[in-house]
C-alpha atoms as a PDB file:
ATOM      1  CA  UNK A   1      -3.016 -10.748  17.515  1.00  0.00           C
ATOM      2  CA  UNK A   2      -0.857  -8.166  16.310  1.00  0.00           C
ATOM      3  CA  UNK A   3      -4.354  -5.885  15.241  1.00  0.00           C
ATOM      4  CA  UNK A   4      -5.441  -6.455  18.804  1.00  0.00           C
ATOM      5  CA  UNK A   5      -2.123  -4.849  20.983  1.00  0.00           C
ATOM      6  CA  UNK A   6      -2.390  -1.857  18.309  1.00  0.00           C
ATOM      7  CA  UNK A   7      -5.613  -1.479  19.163  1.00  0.00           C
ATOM      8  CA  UNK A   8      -5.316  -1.526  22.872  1.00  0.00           C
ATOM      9  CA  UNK A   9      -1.929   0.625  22.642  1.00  0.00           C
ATOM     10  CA  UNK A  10      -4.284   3.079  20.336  1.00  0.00           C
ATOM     11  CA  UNK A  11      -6.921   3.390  23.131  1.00  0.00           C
ATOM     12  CA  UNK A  12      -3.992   3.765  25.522  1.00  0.00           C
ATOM     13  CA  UNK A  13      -2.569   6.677  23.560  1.00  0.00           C
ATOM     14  CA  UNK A  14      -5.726   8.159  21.708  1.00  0.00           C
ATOM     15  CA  UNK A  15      -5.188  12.069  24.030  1.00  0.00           C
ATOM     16  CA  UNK A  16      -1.441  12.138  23.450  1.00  0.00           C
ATOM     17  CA  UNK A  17      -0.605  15.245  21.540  1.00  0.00           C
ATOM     18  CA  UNK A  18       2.617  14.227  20.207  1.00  0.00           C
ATOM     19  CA  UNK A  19       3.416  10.622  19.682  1.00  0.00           C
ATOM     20  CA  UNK A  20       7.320   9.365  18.530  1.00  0.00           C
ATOM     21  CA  UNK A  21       8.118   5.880  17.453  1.00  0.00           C
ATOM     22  CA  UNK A  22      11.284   4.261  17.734  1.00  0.00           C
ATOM     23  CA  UNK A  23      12.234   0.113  17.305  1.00  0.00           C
ATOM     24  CA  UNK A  24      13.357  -2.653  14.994  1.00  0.00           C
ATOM     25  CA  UNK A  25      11.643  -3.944  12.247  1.00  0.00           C
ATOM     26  CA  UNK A  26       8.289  -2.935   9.544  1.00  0.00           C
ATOM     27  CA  UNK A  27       6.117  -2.806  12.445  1.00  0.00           C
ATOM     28  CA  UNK A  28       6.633   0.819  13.076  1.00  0.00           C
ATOM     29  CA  UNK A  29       5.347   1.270   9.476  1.00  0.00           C
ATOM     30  CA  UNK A  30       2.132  -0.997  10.241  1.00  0.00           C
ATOM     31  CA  UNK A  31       1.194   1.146  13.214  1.00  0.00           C
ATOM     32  CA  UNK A  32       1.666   4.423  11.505  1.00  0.00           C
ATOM     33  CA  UNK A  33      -0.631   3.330   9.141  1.00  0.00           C
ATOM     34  CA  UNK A  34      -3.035   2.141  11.998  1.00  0.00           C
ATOM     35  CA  UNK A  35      -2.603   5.440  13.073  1.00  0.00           C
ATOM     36  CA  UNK A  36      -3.835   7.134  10.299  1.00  0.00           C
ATOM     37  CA  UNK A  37      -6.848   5.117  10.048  1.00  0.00           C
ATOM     38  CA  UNK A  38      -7.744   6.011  13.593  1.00  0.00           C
ATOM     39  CA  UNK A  39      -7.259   9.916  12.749  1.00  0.00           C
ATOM     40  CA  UNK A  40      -3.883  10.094  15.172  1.00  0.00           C
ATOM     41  CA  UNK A  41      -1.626  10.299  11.808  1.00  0.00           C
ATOM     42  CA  UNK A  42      -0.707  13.840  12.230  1.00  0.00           C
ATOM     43  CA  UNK A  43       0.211  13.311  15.971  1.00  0.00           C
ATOM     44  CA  UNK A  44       3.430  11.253  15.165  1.00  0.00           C
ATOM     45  CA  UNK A  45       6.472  13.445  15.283  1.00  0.00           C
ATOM     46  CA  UNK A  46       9.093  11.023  14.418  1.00  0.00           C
ATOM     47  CA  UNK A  47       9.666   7.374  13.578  1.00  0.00           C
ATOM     48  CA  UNK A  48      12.978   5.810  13.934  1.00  0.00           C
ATOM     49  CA  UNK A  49      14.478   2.712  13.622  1.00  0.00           C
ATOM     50  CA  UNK A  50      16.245   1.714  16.457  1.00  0.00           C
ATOM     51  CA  UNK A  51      17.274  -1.437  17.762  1.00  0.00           C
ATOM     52  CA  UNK A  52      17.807  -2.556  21.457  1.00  0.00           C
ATOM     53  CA  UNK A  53      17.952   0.397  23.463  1.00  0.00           C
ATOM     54  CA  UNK A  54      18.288   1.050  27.609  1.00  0.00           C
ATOM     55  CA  UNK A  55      15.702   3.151  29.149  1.00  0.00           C
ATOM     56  CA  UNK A  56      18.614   5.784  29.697  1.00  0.00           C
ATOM     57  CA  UNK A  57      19.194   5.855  25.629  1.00  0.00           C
ATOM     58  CA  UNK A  58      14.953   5.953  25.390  1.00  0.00           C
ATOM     59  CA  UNK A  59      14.788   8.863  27.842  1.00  0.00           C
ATOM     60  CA  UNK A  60      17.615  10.541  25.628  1.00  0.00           C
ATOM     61  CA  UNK A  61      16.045   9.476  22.688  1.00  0.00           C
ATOM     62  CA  UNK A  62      12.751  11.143  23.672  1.00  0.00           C
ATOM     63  CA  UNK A  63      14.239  14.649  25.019  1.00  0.00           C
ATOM     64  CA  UNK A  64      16.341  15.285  22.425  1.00  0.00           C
ATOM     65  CA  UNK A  65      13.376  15.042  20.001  1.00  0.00           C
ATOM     66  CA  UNK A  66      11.243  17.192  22.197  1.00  0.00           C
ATOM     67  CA  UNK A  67      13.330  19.951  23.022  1.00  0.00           C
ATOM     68  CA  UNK A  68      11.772  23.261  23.059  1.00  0.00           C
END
């Protein structure tokens, strides 16, 4: 199960030009690696771990890491 979402989240995300990871847990590990494999490695500006998190502290999260 898990191989399928990264897969569909992969196709979803395949054009983004910068990708950042945040959450809980080894998964964020597993994808990166996915991510790799699927040539997208060198897209991923940060991985964090994070746990629960409003969309307020996302937003944040995400401009503060792509401020030019």
């Amino acid at each position: 199960q898990l191989s399928k979402y990264y897969y569909d989240v992969i196709s979803r995300i395949r054009d983004a030009k910068s990708i950042l990871i945040l959450g809980p847990g080894e998964a964020k590990g597993e994808f990166v690696k996915r991510l790799q494999r699927e040539g997208l490695g060198g897209n991923v500006v940060g991985v964090d771990a994070v746990d629960k998190m409003t969309d307020r502290q996302i937003a944040a999260r995400v401009r503060l890491q792509f401020q030019a």
